[in-house]
Protein backbone atom coordinates (compact mmCIF):
# COMPACT_ATOMS: atom_id res chain seq x y z
CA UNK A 1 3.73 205.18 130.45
CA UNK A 2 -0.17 205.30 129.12
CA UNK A 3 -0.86 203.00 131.91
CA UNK A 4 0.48 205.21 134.41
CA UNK A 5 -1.11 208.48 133.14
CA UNK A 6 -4.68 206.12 133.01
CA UNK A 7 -4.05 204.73 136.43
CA UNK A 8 -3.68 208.52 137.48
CA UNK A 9 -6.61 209.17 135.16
CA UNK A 10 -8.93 207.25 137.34
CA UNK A 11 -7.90 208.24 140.49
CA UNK A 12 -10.50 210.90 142.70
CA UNK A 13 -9.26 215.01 142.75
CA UNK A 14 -7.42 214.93 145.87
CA UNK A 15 -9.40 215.52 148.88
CA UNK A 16 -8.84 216.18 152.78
CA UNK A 17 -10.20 213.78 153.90
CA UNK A 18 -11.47 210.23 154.74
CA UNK A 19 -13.88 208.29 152.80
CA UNK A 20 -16.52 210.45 151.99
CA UNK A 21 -18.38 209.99 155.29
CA UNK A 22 -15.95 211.65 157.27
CA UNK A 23 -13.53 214.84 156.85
CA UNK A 24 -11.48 216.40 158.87
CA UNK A 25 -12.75 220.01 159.42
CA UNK A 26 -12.23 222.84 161.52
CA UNK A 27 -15.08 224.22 163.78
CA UNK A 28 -16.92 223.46 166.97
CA UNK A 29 -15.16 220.92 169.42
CA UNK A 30 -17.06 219.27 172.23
CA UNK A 31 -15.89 221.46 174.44
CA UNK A 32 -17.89 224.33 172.83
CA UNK A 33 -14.55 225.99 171.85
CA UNK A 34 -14.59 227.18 168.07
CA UNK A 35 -10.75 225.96 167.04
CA UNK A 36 -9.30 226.39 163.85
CA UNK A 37 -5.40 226.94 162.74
CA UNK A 38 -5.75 230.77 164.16
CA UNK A 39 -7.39 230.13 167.32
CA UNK A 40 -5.65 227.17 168.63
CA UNK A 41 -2.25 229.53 168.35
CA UNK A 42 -4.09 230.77 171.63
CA UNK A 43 -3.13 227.90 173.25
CA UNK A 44 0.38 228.31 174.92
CA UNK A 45 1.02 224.45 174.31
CA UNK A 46 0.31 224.75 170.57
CA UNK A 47 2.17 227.90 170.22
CA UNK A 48 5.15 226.47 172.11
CA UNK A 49 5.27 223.37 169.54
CA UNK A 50 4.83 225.17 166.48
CA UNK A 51 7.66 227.90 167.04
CA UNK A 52 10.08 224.76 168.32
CA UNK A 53 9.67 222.83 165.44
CA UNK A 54 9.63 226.45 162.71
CA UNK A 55 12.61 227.39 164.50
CA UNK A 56 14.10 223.88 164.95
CA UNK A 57 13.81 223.40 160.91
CA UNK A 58 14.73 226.86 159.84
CA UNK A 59 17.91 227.20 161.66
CA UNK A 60 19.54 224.30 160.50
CA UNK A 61 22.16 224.80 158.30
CA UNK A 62 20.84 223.83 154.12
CA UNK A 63 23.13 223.33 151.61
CA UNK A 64 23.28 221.95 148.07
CA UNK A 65 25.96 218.73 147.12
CA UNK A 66 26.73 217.47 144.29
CA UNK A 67 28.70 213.45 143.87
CA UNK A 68 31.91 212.98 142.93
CA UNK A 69 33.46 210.38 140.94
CA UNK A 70 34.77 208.53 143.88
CA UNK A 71 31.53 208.24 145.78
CA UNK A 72 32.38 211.17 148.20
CA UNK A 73 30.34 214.59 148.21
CA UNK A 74 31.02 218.50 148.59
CA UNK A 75 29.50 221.33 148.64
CA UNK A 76 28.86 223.63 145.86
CA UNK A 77 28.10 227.12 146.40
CA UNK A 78 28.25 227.99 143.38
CA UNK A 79 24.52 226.47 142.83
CA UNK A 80 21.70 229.09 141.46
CA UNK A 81 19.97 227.16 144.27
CA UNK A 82 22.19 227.16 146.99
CA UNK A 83 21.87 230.65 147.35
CA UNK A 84 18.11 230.74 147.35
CA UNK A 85 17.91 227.78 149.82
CA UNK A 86 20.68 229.24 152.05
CA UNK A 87 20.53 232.50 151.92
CA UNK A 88 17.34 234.33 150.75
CA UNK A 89 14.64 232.53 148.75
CA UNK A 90 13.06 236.22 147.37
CA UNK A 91 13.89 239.81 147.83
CA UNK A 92 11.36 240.23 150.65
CA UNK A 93 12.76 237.05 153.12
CA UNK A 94 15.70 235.38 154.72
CA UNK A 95 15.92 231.63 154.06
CA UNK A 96 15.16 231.20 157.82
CA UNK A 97 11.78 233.54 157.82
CA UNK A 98 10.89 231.58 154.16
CA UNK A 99 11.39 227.97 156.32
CA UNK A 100 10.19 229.34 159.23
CA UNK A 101 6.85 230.53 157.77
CA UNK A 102 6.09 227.29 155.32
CA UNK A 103 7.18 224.83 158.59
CA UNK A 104 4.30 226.55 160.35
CA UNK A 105 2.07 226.23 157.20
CA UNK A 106 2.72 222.76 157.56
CA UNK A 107 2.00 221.95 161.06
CA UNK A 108 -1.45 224.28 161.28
CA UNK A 109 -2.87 223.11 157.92
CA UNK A 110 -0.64 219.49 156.70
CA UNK A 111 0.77 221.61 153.54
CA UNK A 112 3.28 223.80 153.31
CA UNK A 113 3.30 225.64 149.49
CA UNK A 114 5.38 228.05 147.66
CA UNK A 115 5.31 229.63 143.99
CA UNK A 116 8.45 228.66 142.20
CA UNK A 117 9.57 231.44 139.57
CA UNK A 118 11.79 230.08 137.16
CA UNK A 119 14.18 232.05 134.24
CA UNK A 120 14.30 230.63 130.72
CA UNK A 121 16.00 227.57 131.76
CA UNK A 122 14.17 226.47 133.88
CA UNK A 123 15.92 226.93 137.02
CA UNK A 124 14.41 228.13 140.29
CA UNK A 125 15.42 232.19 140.74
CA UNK A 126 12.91 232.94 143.26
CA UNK A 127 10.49 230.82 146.25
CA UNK A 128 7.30 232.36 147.74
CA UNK A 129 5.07 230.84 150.50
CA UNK A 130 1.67 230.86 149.58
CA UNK A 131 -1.58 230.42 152.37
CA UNK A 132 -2.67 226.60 152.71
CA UNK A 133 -5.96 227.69 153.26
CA UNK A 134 -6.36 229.54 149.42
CA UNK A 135 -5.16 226.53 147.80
CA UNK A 136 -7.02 223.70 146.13
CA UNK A 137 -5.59 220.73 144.32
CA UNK A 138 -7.23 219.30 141.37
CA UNK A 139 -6.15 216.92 138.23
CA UNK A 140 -6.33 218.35 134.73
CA UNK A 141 -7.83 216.24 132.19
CA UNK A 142 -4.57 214.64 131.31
CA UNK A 143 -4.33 213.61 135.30
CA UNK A 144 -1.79 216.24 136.23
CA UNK A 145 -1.99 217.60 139.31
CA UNK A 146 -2.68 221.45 138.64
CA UNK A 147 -2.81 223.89 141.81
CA UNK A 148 -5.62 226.72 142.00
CA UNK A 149 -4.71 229.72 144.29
CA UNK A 150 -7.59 232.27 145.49
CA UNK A 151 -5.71 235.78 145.27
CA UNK A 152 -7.56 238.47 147.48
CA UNK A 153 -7.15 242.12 146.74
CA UNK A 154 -4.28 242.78 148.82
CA UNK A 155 -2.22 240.11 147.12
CA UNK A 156 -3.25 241.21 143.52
CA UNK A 157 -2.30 244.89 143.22
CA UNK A 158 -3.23 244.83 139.03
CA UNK A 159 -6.19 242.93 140.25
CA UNK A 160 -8.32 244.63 142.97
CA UNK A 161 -11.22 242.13 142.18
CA UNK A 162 -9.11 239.20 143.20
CA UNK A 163 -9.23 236.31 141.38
CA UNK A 164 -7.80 232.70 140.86
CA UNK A 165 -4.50 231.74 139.59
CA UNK A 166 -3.94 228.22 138.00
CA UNK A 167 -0.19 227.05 138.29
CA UNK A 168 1.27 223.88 137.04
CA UNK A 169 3.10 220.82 138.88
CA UNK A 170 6.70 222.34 137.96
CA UNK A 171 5.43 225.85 139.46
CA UNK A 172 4.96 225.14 142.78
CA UNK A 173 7.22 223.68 145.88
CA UNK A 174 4.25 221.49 147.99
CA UNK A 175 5.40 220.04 151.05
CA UNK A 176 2.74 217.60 152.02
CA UNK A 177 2.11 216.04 155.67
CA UNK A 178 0.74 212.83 156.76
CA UNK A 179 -2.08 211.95 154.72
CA UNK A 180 -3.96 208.88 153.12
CA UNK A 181 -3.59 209.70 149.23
CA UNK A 182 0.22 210.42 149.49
CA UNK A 183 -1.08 213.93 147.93
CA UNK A 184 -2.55 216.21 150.58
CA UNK A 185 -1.91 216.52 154.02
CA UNK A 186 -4.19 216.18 157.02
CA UNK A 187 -4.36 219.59 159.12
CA UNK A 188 -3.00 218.48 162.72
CA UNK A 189 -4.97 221.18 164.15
CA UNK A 190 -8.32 219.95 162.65
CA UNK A 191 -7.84 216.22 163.85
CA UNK A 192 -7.04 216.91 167.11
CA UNK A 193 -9.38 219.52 167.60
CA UNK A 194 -10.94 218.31 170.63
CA UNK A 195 -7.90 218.32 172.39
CA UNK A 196 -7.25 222.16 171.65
CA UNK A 197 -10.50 223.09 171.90
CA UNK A 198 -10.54 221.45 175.67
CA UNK A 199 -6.91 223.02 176.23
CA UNK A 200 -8.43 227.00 174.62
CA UNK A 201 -11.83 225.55 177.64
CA UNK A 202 -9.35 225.44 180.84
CA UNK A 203 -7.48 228.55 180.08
CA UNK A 204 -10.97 230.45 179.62
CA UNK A 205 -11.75 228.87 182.82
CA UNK A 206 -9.12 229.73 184.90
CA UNK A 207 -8.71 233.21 183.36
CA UNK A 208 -12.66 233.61 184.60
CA UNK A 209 -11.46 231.63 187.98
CA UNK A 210 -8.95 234.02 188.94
CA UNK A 211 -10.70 237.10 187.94
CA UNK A 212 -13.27 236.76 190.07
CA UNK A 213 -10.68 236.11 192.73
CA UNK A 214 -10.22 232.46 192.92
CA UNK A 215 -13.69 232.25 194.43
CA UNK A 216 -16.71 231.19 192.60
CA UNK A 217 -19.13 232.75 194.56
CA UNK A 218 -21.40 233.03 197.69
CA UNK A 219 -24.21 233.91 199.51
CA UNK A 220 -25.20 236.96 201.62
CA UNK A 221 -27.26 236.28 204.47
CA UNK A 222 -29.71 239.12 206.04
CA UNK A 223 -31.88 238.92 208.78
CA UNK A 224 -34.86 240.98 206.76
CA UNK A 225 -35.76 241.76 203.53
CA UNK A 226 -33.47 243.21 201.05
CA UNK A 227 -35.76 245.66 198.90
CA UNK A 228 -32.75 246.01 196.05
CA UNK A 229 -31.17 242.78 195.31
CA UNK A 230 -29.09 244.10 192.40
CA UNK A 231 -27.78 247.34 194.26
CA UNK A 232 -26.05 244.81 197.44
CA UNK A 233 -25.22 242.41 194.56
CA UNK A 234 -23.66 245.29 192.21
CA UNK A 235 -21.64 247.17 195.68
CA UNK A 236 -20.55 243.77 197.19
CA UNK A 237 -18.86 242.98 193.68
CA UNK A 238 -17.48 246.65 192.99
CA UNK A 239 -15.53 246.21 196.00
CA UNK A 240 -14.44 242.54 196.43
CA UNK A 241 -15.07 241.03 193.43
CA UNK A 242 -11.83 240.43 191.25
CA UNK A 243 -8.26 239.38 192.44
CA UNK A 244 -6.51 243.19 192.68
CA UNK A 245 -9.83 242.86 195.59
CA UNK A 246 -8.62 239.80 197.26
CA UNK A 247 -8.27 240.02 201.45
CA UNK A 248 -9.71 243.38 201.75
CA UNK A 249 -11.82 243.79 204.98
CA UNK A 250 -15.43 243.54 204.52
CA UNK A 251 -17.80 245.76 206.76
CA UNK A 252 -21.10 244.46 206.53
CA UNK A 253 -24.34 245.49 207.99
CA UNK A 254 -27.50 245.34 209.25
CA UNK A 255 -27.00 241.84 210.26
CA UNK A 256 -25.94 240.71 207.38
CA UNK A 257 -23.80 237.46 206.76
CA UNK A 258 -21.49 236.35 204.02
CA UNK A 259 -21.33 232.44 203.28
CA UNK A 260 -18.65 231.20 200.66
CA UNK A 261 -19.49 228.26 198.92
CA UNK A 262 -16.93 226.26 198.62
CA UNK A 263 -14.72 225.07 195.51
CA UNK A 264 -16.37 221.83 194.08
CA UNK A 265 -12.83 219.61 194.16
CA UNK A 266 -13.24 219.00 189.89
CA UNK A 267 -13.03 222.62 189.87
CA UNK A 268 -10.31 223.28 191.79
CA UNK A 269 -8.41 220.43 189.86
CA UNK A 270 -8.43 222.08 186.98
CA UNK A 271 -4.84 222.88 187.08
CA UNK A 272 -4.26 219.09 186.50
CA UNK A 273 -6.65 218.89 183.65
CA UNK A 274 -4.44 222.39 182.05
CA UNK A 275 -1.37 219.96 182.71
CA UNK A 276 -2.64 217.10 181.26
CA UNK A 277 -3.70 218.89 178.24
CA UNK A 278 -0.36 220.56 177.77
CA UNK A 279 1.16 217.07 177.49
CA UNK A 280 -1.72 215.90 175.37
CA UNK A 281 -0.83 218.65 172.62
CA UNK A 282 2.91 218.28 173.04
CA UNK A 283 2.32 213.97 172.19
CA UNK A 284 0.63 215.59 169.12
CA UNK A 285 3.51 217.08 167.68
CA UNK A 286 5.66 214.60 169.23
CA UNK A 287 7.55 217.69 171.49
CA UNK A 288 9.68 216.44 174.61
CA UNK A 289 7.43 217.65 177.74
CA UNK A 290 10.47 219.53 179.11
CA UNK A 291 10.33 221.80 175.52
CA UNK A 292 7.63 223.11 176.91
CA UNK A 293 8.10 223.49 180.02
CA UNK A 294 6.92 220.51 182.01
CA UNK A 295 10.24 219.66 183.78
CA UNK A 296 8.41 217.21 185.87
CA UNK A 297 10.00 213.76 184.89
CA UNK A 298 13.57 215.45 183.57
CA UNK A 299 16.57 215.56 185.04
CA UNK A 300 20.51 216.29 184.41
CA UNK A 301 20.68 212.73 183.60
CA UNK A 302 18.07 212.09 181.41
CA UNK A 303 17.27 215.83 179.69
CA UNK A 304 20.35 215.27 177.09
CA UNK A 305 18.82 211.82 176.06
CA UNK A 306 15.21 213.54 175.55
CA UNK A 307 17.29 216.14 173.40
CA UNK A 308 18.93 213.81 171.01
CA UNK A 309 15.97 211.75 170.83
CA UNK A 310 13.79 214.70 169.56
CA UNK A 311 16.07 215.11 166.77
CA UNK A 312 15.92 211.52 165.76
CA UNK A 313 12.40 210.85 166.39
CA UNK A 314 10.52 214.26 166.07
CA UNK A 315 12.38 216.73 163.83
CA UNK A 316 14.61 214.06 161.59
CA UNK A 317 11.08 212.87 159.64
CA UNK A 318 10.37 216.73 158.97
CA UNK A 319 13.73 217.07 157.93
CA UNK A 320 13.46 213.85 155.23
CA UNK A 321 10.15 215.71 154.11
CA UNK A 322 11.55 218.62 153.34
CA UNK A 323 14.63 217.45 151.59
CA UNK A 324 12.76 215.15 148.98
CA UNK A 325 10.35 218.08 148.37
CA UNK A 326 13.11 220.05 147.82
CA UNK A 327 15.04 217.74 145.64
CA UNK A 328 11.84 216.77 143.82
CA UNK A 329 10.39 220.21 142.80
CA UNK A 330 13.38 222.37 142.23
CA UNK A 331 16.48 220.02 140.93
CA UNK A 332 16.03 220.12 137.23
CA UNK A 333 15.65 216.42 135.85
CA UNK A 334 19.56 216.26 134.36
CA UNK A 335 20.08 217.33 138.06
CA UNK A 336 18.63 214.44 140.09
CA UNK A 337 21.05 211.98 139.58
CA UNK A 338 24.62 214.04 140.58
CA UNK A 339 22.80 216.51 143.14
CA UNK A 340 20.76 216.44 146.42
CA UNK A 341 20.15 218.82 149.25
CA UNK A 342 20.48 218.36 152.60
CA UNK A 343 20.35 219.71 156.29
CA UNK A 344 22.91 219.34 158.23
CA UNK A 345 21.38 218.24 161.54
CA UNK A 346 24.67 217.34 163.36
CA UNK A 347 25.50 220.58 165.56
CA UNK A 348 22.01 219.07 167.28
CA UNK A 349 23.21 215.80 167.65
CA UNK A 350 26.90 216.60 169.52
CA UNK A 351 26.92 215.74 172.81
CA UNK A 352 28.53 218.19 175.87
CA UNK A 353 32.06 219.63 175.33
CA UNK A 354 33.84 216.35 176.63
CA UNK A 355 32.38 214.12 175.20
CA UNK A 356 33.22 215.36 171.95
CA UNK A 357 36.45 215.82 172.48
CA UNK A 358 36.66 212.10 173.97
CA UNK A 359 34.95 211.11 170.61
CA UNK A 360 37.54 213.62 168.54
CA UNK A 361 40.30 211.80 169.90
CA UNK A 362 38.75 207.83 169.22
CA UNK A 363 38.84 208.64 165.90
CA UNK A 364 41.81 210.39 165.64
CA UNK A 365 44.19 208.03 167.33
CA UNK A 366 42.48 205.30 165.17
CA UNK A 367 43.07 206.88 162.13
CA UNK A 368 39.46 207.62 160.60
CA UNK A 369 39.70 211.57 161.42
CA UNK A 370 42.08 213.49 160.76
CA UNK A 371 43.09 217.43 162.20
CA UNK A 372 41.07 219.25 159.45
CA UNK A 373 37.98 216.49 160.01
CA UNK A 374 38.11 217.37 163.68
CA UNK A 375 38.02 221.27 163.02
CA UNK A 376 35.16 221.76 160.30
CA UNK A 377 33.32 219.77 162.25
CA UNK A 378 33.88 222.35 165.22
CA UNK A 379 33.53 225.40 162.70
CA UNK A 380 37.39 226.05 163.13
CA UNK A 381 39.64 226.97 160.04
CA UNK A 382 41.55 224.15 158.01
CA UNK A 383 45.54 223.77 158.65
CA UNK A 384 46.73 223.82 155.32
CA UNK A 385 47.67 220.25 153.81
CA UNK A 386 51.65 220.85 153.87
CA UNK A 387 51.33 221.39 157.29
CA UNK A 388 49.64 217.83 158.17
CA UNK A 389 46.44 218.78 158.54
CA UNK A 390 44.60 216.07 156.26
CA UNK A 391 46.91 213.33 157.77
CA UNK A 392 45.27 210.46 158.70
CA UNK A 393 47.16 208.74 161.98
CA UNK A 394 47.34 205.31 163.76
CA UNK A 395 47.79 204.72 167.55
CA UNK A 396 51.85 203.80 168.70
CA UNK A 397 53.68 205.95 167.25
CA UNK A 398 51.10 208.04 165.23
CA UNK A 399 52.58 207.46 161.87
CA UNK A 400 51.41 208.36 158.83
CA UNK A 401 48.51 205.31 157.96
CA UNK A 402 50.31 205.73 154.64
CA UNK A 403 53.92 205.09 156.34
CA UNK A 404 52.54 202.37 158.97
CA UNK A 405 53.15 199.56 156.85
CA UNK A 406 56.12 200.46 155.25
CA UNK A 407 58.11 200.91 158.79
CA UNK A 408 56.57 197.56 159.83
CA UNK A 409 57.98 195.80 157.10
CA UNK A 410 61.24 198.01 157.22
CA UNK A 411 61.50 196.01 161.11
CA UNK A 412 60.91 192.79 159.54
CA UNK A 413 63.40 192.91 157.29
CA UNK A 414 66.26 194.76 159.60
CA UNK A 415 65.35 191.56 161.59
């Protein structure tokens, strides 16, 4: 045990980063785009993933199980925790606005944190996020990890001079992202800034593009000499310039001309380059293109595959990462052995109405479901055990599996 607590010891504070050559930090992209976690929810494609994946993970059904003797599991409600997980985590949120809010934490900065209040035995009574950004993680002299929060005034009512709040290990929940140091996340935003940053680029583009009426620009031609550039310039643009202007009838005169210049082809490709970029950000956050809205290579054949593949490839990781958090931070240590919690991602995975029911009745006829299996797993009430409704049945006659071998041998011996 010393050797662990000196191996821990030695180890660096925990740091976002790299090396120390190179960190991962928000700011100017070469695009010239400032992006950070605020600005690059500008961008429609980042937007889209993060509310898919905060809504994916907060909607699933969380509940709290605890082992039996025989090696099966059920539910037990009666958990302090399973209310807090499943219902409302504090006085001021639902459990799907408390998941909601930390899964976006998580994909904007790599950490997700919340404040764990605990009554005097130690069990969780109360969760509440706290901003990625106003957190730093340090080790105490003893190698513990210890957690300092920067409080502003509006957090700290008794404090208006803010101030900084040092919480232990057991006092906070920390969801951590990829990373390097198995400590701290990397921000997904701040390595893939150039990406954003060229995504936030197009959009200002063609915002600019189209407000200047899908034109960008050309040249009036006179015959003499114009005496007042900037008056022509400033009437020709009050009155064509914009698209609410577009195919209104120009008089012009004195001899004068109007020359468009036309629309350099990179330019007017920049719809591709938005496209590409939307697909760019979506392989960041490893969304399906047809999530958001890029329908091009989907089709009734092939959309329910994409589906079931991004739960199993995209949100089943998250889903891992939050249960071990979880189960790490807020099971009490006599706990971790009988307990565990876990989301219940199979409503996502069920195919279309017939195939279920094709599946339902495989495993019925084979005996490895049984009526009440069948309905909980289709949210339906239980038949009540007298009436059959935990029987387990064979194909042939459907006999009892319990009765199958006993009217077998009952032929045999009639024989």
């Amino acid at each position: 045990m010393s050797l662990i607590k000196g191996l821990f010891r030695s180890r660096d504070k925990p740091k976002n980063r790299i090396g120390s050559a190179f960190s991962f930090v928000f700011g100017s992209t070469t695009s010239g785009k400032t992006v950070n976690e605020r600005t690059a929810m500008q961008s429609a494609a980042v937007y889209a993933c993060v509310r898919i994946l905060s809504e994916a993970i907060a909607g699933l059904p969380l509940h709290v199980y605890q082992y039996r003797m025989d090696g099966s599991k059920e539910r037990i409600p009666q958990h302090p925790l399973y209310y807090l997980l499943h219902n409302e985590p504090n006085p001021e949120m639902t459990s799907f606005v408390f998941r909601e809010t930390l899964m976006s934490h998580l994909l904007l900065w790599g950490n997700a944190y919340a404040q764990i209040l605990r009554n005097g035995r130690g069990q969780p009574i109360a969760l509440y996020p706290l901003l990625p950004n106003k957190m730093e993680v340090s080790r105490a002299t003893n190698g513990e990890l210890i957690y300092t929060y920067r409080r502003d005034s509006e957090e700290s009512r008794l404090n208006p001079n803010s101030g900084t709040v040092i919480l232990r290990r057991d006092e906070i929940l920390h969801i951590p992202g990829l990373g390097f140091d198995g400590l701290i996340g990397y921000s997904p935003i701040a390595m893939a800034k150039n990406a954003i940053g060229m995504s936030l680029a197009t959009e200002e583009y063609g915002a600019s593009f189209f407000a200047n009426g899908a034109n960008p620009g050309g040249v009036l031609e006179h015959p003499g000499v114009i005496k007042d550039i900037q008056r022509v310039k400033d009437s020709w643009n009050s009155a064509y310039q914009g698209s609410g202007n577009a195919h209104r009838i120009a008089v012009l005169e004195e001899g004068m001309k109007f020359q468009a210049i036309g629309i350099p082809p990179e330019q007017a490709q920049f719809l591709e380059t938005r496209k590409f970029q939307i697909n760019e950000i979506a392989r960041i956050f490893r969304i399906p293109p047809h999530m958001v809205g890029d329908l091009e290579k989907s089709s009734f054949s092939n959309i329910e595959q994409q589906s079931l593949e991004f739960v199993k490839y995209t949100l089943n990781p998250w889903v891992v990462r939050w249960e071990q958090s979880l189960q790490q931070s807020l099971l009490l240590p006599s706990e971790k052995n009988s307990i565990f919690i876990k989301f219940n991602v199979d409503g996502l995975l069920r195919g279309d109405y017939q195939s279920r029911m094709n599946g339902y009745a495989v495993g019925r006829q084979n005996g490895w479901l049984s009526a009440n299996d069948i309905r909980e797993l289709e949210d339906m009430n239980r038949i009540p055990a007298e009436e059959g409704g935990d029987l387990y049945l064979v194909n042939g006659n459907m006999l009892p599996l319990s009765k199958a071998g006993n009217f077998y041998q009952k032929e045999v011996n009639s024989q």
